[in-house]
Protein backbone atom coordinates (compact mmCIF):
# COMPACT_ATOMS: atom_id res chain seq x y z
CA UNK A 1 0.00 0.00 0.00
CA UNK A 2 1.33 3.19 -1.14
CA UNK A 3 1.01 6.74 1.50
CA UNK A 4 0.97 9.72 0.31
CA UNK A 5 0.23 12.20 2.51
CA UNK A 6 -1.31 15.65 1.46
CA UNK A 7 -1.82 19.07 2.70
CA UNK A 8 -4.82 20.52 1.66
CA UNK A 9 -8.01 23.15 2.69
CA UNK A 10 -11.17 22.73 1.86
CA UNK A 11 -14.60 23.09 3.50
CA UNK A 12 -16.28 19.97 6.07
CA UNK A 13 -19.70 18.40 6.04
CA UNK A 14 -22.47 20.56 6.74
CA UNK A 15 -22.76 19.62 10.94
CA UNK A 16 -26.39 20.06 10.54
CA UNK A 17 -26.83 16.59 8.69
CA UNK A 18 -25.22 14.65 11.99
CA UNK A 19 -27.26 13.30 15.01
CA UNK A 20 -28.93 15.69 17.16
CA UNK A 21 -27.09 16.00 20.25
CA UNK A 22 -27.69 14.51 23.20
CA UNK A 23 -29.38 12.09 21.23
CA UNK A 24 -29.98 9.76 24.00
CA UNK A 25 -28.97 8.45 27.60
CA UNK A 26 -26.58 6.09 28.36
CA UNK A 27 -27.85 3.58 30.55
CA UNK A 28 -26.35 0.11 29.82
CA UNK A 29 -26.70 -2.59 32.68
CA UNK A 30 -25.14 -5.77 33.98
CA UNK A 31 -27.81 -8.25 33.15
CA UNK A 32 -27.20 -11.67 34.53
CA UNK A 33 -25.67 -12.72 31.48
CA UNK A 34 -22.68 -10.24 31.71
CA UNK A 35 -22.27 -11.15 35.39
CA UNK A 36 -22.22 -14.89 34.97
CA UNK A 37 -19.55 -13.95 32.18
CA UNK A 38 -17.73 -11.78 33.88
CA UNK A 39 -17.31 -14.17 36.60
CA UNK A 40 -16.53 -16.81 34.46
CA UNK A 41 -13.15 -14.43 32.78
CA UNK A 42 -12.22 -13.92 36.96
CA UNK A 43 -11.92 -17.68 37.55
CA UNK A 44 -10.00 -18.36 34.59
CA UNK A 45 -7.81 -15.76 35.61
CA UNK A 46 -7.73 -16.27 39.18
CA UNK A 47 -6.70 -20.29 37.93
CA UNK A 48 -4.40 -20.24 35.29
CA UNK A 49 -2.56 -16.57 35.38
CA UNK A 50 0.77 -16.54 37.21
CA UNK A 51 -0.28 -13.77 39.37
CA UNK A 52 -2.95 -15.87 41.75
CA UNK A 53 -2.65 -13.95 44.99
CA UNK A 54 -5.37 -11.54 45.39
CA UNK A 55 -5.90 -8.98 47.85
CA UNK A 56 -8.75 -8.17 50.45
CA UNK A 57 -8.98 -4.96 48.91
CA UNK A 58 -9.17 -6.44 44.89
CA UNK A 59 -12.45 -4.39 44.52
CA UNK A 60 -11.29 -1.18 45.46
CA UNK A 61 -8.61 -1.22 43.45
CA UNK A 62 -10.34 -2.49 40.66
CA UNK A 63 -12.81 0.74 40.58
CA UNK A 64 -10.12 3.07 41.64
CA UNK A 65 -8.27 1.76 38.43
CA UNK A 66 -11.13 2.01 36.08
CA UNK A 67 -12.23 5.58 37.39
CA UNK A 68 -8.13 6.28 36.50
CA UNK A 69 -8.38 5.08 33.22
CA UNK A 70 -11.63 6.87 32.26
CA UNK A 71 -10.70 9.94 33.58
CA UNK A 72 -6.93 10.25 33.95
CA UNK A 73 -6.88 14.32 33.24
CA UNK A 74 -9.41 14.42 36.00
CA UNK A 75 -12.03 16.73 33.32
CA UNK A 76 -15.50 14.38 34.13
CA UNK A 77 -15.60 13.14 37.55
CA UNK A 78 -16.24 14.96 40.57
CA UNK A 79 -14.52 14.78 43.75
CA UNK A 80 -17.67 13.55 45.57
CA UNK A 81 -18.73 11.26 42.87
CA UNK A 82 -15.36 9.42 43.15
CA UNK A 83 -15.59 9.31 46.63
CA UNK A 84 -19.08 8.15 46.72
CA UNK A 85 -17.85 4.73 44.45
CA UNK A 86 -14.69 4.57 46.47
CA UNK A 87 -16.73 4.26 49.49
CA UNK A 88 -19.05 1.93 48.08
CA UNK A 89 -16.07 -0.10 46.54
CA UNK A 90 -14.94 -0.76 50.65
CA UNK A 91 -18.38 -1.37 51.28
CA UNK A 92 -18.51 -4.13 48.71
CA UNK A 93 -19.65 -7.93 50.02
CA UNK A 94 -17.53 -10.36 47.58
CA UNK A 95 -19.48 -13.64 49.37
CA UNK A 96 -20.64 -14.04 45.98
CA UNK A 97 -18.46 -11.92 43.83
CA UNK A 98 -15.16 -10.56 44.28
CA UNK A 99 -15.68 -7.42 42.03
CA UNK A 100 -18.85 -5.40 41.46
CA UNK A 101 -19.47 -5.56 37.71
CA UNK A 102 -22.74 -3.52 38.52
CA UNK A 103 -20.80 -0.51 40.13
CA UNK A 104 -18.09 -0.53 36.99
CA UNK A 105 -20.99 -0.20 34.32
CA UNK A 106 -22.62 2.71 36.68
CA UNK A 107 -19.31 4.63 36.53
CA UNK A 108 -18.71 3.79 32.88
CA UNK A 109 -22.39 5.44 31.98
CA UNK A 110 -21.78 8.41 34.19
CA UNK A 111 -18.41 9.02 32.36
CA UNK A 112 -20.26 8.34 28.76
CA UNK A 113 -23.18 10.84 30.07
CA UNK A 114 -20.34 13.44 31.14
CA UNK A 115 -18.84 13.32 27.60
CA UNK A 116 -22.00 14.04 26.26
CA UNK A 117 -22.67 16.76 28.53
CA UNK A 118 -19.01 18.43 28.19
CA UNK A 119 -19.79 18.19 24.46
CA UNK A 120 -22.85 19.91 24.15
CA UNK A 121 -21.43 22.50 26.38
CA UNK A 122 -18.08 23.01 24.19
CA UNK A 123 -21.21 23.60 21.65
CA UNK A 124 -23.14 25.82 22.90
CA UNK A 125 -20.13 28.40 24.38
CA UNK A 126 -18.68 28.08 20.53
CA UNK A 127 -22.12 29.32 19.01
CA UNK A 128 -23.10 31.93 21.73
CA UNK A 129 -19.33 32.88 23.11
CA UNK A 130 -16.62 34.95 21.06
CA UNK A 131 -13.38 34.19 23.03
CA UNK A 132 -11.02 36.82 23.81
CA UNK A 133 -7.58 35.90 23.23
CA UNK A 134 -5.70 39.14 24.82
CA UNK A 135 -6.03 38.44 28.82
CA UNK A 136 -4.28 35.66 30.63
CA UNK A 137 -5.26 32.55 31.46
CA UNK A 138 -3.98 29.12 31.49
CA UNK A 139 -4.97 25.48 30.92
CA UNK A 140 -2.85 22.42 32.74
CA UNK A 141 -2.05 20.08 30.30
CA UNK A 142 0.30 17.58 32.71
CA UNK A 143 -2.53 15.12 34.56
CA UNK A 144 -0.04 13.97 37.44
CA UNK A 145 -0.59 16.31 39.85
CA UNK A 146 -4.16 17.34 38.93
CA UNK A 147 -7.37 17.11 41.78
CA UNK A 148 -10.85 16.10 41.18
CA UNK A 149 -12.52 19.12 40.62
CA UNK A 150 -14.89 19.86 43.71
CA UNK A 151 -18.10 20.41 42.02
CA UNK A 152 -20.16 20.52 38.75
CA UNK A 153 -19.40 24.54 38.50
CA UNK A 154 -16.07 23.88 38.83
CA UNK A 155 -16.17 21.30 35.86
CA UNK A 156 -17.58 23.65 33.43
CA UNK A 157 -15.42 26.34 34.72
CA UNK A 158 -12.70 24.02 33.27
CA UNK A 159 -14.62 22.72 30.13
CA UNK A 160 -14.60 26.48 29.19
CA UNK A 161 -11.16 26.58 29.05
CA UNK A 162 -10.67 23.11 26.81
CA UNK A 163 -12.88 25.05 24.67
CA UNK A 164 -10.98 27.63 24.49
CA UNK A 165 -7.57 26.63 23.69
CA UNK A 166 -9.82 24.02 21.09
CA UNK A 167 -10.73 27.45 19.58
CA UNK A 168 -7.22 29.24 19.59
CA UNK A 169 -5.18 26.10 18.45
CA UNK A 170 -7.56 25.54 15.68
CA UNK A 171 -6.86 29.18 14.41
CA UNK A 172 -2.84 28.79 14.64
CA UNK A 173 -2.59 25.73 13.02
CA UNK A 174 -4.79 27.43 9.95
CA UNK A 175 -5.10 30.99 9.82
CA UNK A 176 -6.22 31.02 6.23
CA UNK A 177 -9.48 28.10 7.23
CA UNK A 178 -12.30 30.92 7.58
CA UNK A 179 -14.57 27.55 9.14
CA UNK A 180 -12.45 27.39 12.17
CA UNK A 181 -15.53 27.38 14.46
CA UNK A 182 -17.82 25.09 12.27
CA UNK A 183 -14.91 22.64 11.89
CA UNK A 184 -14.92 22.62 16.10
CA UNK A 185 -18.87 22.14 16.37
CA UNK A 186 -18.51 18.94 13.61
CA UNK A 187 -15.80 17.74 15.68
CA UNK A 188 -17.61 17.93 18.85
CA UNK A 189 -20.75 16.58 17.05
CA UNK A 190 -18.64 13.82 16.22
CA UNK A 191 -17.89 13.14 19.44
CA UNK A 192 -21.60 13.10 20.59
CA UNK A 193 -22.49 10.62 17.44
CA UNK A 194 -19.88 8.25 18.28
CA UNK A 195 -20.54 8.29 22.17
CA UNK A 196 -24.43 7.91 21.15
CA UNK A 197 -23.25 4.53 18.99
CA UNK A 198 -21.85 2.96 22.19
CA UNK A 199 -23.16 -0.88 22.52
CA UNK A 200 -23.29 -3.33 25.17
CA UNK A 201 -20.07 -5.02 24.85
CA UNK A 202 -18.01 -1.43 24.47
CA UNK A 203 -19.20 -0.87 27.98
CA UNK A 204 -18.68 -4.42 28.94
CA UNK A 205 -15.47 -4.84 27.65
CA UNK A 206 -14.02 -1.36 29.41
CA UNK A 207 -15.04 -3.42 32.50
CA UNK A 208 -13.30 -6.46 31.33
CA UNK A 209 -10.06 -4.85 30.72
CA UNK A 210 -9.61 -2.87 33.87
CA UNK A 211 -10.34 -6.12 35.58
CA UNK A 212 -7.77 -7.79 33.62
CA UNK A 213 -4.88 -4.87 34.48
CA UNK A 214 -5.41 -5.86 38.22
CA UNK A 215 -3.54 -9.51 37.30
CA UNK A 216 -0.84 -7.58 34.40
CA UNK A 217 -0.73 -4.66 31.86
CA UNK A 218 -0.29 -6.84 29.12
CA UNK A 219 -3.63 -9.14 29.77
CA UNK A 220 -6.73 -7.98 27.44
CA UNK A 221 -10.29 -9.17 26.90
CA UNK A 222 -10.92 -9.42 23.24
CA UNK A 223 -14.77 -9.14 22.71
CA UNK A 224 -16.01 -10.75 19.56
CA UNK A 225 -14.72 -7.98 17.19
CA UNK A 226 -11.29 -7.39 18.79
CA UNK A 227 -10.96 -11.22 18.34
CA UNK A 228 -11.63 -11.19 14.43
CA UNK A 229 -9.62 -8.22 14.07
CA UNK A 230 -7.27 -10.35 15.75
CA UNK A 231 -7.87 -13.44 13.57
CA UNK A 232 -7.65 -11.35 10.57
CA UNK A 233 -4.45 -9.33 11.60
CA UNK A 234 -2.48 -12.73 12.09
CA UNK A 235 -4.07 -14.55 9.16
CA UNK A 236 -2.21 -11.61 7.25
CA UNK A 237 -5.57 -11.56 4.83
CA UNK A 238 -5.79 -7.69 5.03
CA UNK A 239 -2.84 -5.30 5.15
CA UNK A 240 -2.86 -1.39 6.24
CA UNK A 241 -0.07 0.95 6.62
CA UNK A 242 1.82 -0.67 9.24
CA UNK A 243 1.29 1.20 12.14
CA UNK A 244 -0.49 0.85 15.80
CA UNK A 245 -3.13 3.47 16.19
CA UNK A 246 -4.84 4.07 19.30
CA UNK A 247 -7.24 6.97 20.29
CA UNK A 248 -6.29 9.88 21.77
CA UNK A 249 -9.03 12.50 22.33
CA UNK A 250 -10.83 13.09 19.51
CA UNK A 251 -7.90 11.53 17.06
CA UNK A 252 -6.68 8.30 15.83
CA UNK A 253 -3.22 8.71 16.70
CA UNK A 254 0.01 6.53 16.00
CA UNK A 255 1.73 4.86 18.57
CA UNK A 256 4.47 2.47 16.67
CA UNK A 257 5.39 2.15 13.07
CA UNK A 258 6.14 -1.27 11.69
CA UNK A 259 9.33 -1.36 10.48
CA UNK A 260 9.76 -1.90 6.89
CA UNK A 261 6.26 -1.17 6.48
CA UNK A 262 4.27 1.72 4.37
CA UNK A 263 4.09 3.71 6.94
CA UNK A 264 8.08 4.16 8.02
CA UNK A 265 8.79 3.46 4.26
CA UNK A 266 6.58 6.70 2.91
CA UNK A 267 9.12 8.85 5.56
CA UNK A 268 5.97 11.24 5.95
CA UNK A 269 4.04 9.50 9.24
CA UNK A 270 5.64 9.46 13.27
CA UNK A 271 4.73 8.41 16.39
CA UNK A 272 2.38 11.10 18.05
CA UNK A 273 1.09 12.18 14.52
CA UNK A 274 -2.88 12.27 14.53
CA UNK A 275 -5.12 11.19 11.66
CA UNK A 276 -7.33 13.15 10.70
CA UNK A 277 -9.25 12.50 7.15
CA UNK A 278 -8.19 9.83 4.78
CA UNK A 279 -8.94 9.04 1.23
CA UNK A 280 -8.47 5.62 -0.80
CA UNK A 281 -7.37 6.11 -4.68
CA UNK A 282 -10.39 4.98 -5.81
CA UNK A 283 -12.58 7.52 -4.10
CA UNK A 284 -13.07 10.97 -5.22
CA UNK A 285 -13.49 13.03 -1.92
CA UNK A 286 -11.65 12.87 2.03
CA UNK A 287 -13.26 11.55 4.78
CA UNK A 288 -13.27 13.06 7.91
CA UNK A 289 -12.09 11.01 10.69
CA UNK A 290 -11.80 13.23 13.70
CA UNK A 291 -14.39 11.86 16.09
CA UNK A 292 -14.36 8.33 14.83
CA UNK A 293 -14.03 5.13 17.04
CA UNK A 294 -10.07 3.65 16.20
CA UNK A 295 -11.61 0.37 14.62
CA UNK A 296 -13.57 2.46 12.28
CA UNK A 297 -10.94 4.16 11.13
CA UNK A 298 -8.67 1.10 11.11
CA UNK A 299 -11.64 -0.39 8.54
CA UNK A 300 -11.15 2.50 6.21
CA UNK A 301 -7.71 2.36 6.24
CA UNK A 302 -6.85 -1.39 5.64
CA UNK A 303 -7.51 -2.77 2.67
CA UNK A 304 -7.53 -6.08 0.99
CA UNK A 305 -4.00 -7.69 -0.57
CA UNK A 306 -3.42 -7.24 -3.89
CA UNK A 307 -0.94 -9.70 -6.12
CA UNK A 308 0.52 -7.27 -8.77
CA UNK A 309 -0.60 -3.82 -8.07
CA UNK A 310 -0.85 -1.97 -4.53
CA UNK A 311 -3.27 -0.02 -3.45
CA UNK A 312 -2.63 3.82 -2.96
CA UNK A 313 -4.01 6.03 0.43
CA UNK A 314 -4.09 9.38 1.02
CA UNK A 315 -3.93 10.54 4.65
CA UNK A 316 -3.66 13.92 6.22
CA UNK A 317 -1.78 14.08 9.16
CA UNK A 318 -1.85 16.61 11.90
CA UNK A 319 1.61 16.91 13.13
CA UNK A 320 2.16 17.95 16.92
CA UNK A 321 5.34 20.48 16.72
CA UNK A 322 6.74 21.44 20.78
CA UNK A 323 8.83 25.02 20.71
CA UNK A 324 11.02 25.10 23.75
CA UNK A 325 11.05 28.51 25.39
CA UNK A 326 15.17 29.75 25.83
């Protein structure tokens, strides 16, 4: 597969035709179906992974870890709604299950809901807010040292400023892109469409996964699509550009390159660039993949082998460029 990767301007969909925001609630659920799986994944872990010895306190960490791992910048959660499932993590009776699936999919909605919230807010300050670039203000961007903000004020109090340096980086990187705020509103739009496609075993599998870190990093859950994906990755039937993307925000980023593959071979595409529309040879306009779940865009990408000929793909990359002040 040949890259070639282009700069170019031109104007987005029309954010009008997406979903309407806040399009619904999410409220998935443990049924007894996930729990009886979900127990069934801890005892083959508990009985064949080299790490055996649990702790009295397995269910607290296991929460504490997946509120981490939703919310690492701390930009969603509250400080009382983390202590409230802390608390009720202690509280926790494992005489007939060591870790409350039910409590994980709660948290896992409220963080979903939150998205959707801080999205339609980003929207709504973008359409009714003109953002004045002169004072000075400031945004943390390092998550180590960051506190759970105290109170729902105090969380939009911060979304404003996301928003705001959304707004002023969008403008740097392209000055001469008079759309600067409707590109924003399609990429928060995005956001809300995606969030609003959320299934069963996305939720389930978050909860699978943070239960699986409390044995090793490396162990993962593969629900039925990871596992094709899987299949089809080793099987070598489908080829991309030979790189591991993962999601980062609103982008498909790159983590690795392959070497030797199309990726490291075009010399265009490194680590830490994001994806952000992509075009196959054989189709006459750029989709727009800011917003879009990393398997999705992993389908557009890949394509099937070819014998003779190779396919060519056209991505543009936004390239992440740090100044150091003297």
């Amino acid at each position: 597969m040949n890259i070639k990767n282009i700069n170019f301007a031109s104007k987005l969909l029309d954010p009008s035709r997406q979903v309407s925001l806040l399009a619904g609630n999410i409220a998935f659920k443990a049924d007894e179906n996930r729990v009886l799986l979900s127990d069934e994944i801890f005892t083959k872990l508990t009985e064949e992974h080299y790490a055996q010895i649990l702790d009295d306190d397995f269910n607290y960490k296991y929460i504490e870890h997946l509120i981490n791992e939703l919310d690492n910048n701390k930009r969603y959660f509250t400080k009382y709604e983390v202590n409230r499932f802390l608390n009720s993590a202690k509280l926790f009776n494992p005489s007939k299950q060591t870790f409350d699936i039910k409590s994980a999919y709660k948290i896992i909605n409220l963080y979903f809901n939150r998205l959707l919230e801080f999205s339609d807010y980003q929207i709504m300050l973008i359409e009714k807010e003109a953002f004045i670039y002169s004072g000075v203000d400031s945004l943390d961007i390092y998550s180590d040292d960051n506190e759970w903000q105290a109170s729902k004020l105090a969380l939009k109090k911060l979304w404003k400023k996301i928003t705001k340096n959304d707004m002023l980086t969008s403008e740097l990187a392209d000055k001469s892109d008079d759309n600067s705020i409707e590109n924003i509103k399609k990429r928060y739009t995005n956001r809300i469409r995606r969030i609003n496609q959320r299934k069963d075993e996305d939720i389930f599998s978050l909860a699978m996964n943070s239960l699986t870190s409390q044995f090793d990093p490396h162990s993962t859950y593969f629900s039925p699509r990871s596992a094709e994906d899987f299949e089809l990755n080793m099987s070598l039937k489908l080829e991309g550009i030979g790189a591991l993307l993962t999601t980062e925000d609103d982008y498909a980023e790159i983590v690795s390159l392959v070497p030797g593959g199309p990726a490291e071979k075009s010399g265009q595409i490194d680590p830490e660039d994001k994806i952000t529309r992509i075009k196959q040879e054989d189709s006459e306009e750029f989709i727009d993949v800011i917003g879009w779940r990393v398997d999705e865009v992993v389908d557009l990408i890949r394509g099937k082998k070819v014998s003779d000929a190779l396919d060519s793909l056209y991505l543009q990359i936004l390239k992440i460029i740090v100044i150091e002040k003297l």
